[in-house]
C-alpha atoms as a PDB file:
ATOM      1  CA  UNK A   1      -8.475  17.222   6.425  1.00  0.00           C
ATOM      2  CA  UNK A   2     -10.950  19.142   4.592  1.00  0.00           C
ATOM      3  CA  UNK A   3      -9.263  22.012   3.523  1.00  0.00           C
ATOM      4  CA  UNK A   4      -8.614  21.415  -0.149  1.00  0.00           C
ATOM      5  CA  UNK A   5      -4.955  23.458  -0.181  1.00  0.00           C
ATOM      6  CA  UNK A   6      -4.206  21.485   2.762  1.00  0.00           C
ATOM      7  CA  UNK A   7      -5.308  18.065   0.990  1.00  0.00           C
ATOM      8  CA  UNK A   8      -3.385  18.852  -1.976  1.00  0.00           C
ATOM      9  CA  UNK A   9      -0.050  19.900  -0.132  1.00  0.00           C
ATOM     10  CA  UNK A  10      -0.581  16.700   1.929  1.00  0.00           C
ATOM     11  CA  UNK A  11      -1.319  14.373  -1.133  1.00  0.00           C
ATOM     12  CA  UNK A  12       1.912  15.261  -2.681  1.00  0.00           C
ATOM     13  CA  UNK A  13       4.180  14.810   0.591  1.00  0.00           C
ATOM     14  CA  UNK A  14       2.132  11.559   1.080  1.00  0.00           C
ATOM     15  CA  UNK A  15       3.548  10.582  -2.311  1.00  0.00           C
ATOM     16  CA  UNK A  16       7.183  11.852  -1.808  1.00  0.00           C
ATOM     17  CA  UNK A  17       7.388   9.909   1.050  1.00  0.00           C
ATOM     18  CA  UNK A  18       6.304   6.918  -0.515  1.00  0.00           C
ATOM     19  CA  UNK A  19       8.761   7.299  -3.343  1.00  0.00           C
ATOM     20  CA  UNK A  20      11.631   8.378  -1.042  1.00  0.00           C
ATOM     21  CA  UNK A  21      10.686   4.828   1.105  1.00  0.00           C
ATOM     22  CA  UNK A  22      11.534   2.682  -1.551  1.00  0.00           C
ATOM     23  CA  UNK A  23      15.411   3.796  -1.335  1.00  0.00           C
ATOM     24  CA  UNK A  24      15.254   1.781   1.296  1.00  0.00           C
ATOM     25  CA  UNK A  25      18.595   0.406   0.466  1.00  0.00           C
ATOM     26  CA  UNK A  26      20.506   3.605  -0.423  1.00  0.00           C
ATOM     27  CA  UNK A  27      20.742   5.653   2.924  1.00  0.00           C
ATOM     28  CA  UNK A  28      22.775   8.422   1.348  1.00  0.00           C
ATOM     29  CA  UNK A  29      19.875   9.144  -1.075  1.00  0.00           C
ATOM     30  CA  UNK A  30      17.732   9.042   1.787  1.00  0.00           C
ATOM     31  CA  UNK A  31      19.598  11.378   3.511  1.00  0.00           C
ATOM     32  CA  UNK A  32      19.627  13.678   0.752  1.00  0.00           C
ATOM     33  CA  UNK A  33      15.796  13.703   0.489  1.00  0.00           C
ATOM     34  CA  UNK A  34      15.350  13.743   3.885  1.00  0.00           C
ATOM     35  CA  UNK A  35      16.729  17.761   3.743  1.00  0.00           C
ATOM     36  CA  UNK A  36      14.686  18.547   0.796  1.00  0.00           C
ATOM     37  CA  UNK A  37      11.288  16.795   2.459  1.00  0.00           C
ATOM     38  CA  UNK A  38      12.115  18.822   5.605  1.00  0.00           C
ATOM     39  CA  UNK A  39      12.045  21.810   4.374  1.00  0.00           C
ATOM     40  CA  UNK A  40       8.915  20.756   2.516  1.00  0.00           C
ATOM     41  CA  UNK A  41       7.191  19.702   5.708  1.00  0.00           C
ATOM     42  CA  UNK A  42       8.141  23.013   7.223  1.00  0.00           C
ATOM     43  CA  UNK A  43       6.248  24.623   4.424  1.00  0.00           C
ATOM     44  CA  UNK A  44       3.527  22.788   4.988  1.00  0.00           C
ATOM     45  CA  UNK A  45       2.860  23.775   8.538  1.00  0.00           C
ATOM     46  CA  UNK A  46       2.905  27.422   7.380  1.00  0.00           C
ATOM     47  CA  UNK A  47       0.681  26.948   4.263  1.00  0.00           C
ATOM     48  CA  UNK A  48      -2.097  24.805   6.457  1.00  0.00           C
ATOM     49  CA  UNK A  49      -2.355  26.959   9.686  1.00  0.00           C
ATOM     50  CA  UNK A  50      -2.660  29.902   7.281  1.00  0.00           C
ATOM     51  CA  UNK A  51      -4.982  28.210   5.224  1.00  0.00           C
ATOM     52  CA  UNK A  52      -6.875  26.756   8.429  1.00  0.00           C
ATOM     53  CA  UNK A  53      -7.367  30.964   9.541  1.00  0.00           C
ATOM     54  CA  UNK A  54      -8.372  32.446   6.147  1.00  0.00           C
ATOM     55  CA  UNK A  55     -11.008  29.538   5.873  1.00  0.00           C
ATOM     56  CA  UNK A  56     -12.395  30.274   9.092  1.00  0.00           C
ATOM     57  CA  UNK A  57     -12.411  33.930   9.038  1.00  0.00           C
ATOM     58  CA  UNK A  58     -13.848  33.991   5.131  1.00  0.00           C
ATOM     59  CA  UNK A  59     -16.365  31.861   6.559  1.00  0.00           C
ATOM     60  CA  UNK A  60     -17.204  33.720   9.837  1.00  0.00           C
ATOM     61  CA  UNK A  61     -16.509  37.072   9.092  1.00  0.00           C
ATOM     62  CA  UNK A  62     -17.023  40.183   7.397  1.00  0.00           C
ATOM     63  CA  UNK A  63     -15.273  40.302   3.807  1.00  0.00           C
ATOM     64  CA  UNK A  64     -13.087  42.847   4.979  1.00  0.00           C
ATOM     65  CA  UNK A  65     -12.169  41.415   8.439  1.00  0.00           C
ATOM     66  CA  UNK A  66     -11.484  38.678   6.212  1.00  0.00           C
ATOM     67  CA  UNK A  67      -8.924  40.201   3.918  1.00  0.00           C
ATOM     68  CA  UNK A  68      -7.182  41.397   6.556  1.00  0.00           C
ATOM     69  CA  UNK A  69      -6.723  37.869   8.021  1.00  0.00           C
ATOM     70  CA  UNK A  70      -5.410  36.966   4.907  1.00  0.00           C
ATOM     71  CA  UNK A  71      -2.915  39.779   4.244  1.00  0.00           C
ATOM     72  CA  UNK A  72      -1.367  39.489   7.586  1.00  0.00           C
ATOM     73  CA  UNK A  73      -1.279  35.433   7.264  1.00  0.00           C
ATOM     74  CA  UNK A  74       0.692  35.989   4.183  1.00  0.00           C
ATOM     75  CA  UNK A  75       3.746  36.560   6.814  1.00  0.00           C
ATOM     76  CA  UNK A  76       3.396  33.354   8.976  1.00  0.00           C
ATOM     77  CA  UNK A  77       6.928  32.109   8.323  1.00  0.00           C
ATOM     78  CA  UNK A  78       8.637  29.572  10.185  1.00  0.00           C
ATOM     79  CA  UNK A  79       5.995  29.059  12.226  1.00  0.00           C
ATOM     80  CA  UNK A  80       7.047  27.190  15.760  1.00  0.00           C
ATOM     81  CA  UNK A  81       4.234  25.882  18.077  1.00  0.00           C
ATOM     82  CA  UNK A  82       4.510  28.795  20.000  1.00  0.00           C
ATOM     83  CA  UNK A  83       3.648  30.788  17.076  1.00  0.00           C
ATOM     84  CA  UNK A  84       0.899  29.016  16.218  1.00  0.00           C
ATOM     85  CA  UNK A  85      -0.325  28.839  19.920  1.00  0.00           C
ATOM     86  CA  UNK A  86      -0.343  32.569  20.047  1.00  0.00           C
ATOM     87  CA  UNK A  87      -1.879  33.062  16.372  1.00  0.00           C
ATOM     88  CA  UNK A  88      -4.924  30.909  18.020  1.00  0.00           C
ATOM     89  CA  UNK A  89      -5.218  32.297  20.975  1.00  0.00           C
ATOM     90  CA  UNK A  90      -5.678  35.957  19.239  1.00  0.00           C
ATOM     91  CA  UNK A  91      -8.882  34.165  17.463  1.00  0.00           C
ATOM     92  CA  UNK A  92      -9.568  32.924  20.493  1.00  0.00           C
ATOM     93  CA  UNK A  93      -8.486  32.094  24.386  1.00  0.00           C
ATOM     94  CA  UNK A  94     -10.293  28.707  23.928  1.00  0.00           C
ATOM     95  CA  UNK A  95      -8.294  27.804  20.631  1.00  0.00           C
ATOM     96  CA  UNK A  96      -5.071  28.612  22.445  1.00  0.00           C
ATOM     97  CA  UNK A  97      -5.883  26.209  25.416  1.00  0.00           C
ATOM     98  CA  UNK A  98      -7.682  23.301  23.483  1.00  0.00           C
ATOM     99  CA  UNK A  99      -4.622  22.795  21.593  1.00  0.00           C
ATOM    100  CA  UNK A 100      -2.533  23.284  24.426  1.00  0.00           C
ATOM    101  CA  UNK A 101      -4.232  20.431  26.300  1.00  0.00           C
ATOM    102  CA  UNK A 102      -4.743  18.136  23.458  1.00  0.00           C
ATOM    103  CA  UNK A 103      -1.213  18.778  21.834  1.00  0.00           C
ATOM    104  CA  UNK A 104       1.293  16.072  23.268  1.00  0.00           C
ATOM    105  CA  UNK A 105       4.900  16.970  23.822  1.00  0.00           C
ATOM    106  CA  UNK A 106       6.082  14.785  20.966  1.00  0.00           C
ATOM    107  CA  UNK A 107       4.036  17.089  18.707  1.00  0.00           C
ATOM    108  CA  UNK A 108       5.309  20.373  19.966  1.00  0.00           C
ATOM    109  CA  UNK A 109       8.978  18.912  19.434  1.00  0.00           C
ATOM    110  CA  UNK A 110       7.998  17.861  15.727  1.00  0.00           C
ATOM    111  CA  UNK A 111       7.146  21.018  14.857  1.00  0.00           C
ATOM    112  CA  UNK A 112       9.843  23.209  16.386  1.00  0.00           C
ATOM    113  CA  UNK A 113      12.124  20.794  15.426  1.00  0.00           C
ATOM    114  CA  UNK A 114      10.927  20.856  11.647  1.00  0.00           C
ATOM    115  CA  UNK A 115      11.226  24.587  11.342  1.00  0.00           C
ATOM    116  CA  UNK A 116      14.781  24.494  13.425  1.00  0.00           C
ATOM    117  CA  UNK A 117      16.107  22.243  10.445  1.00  0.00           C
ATOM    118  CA  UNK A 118      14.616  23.285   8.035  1.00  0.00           C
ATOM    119  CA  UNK A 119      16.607  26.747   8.892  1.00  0.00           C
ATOM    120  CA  UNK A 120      19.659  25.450   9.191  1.00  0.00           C
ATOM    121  CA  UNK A 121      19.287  23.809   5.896  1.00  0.00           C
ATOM    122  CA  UNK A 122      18.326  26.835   4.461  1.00  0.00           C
ATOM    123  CA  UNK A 123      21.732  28.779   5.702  1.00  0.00           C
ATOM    124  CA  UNK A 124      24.159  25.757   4.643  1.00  0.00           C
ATOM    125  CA  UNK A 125      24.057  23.982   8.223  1.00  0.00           C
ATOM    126  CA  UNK A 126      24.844  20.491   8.091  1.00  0.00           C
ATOM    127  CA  UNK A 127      21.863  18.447   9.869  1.00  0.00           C
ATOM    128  CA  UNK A 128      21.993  15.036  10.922  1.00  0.00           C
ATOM    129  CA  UNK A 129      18.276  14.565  10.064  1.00  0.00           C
ATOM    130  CA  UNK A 130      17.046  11.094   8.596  1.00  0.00           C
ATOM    131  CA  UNK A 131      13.804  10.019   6.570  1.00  0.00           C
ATOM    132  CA  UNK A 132      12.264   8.071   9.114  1.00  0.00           C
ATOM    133  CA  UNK A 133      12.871  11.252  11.365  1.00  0.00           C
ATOM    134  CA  UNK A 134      11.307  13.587   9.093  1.00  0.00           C
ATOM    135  CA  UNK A 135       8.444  11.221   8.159  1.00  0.00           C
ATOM    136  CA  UNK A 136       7.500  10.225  12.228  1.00  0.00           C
ATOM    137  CA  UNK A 137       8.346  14.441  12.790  1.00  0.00           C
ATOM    138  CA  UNK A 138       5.564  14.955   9.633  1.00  0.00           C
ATOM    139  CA  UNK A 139       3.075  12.264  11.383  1.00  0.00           C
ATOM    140  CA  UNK A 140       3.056  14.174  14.222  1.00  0.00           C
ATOM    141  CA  UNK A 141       2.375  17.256  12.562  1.00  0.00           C
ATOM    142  CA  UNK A 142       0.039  16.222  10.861  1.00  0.00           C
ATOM    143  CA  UNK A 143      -2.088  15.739  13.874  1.00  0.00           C
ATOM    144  CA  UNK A 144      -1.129  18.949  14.911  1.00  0.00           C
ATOM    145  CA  UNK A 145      -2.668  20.132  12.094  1.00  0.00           C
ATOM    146  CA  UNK A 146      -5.600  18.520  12.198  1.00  0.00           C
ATOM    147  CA  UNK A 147      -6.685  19.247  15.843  1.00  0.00           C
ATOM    148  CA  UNK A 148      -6.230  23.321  14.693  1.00  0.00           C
ATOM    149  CA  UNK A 149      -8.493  22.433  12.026  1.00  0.00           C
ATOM    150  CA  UNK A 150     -11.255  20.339  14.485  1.00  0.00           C
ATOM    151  CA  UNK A 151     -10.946  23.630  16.790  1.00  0.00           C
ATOM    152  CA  UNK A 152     -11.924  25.918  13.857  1.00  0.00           C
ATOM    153  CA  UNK A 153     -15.095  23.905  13.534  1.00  0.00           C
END
């Protein structure tokens, strides 16, 4: 990933994980930080595909066209992968259907399913998410995230 705010956000789940892995033997703990690293997973996906669009369209476009990509990014919460399929295919057509195609199911499911926990956590729900679903769910994503980032290219 090249995007620096993405790298950073990634570097420190990278390293919560690995911390959180080594309670290998305390489940309950696990549990516990399984919630809190869903929720910051879910944040993630916002903060990179909005992060992903300013980049391009600073890049690419007109300062102005440019700010307005950013202002109206700063509202893309909770994103789902139908979401972010429609927020590429307004940049463009192509986007939408090269990350359709090259998307797997599994993918799709990690991120809807990230952002459908993470707001139940946030309203008191009781999930029955573990680690190692959060951290395969947060694999996925991240190659979710890095095929919108290939298509910006």
């Amino acid at each position: 990933m090249s995007n620096v705010e993405i790298t950073r956000y990634k570097s420190r789940l990278d390293n919560l994980f690995g911390q959180v892995s080594s309670f290998s033997d305390e489940i309950e703990l696990q549990s516990h930080w399984a919630r809190y690293l869903c929720i910051l997973v879910s944040g993630f996906i916002e903060t990179s595909v909005s992060a992903i669009y300013i980049q391009y369209s600073r890049e690419k476009s007109h300062v102005y066209v440019a700010s307005y990509v950013s202002s109206r990014l700063e509202r893309f919460t909770n994103p789902k992968m139908k979401d972010i399929l429609e927020l590429a295919g307004r940049f463009s057509p192509d986007w939408r259907q090269q990350l359709e195609g090259i998307t797997t199911d599994e993918q799709k499911d990690a991120v809807d399913s990230i952002v459908a926990n993470r707001n139940r956590i946030a309203h008191g729900a009781n999930v029955g998410i573990s680690y190692d679903r959060v951290r395969k769910y947060y694999q996925n994503i991240l190659k979710v995230i890095q095929t919108l980032e290939d298509t910006c290219r």
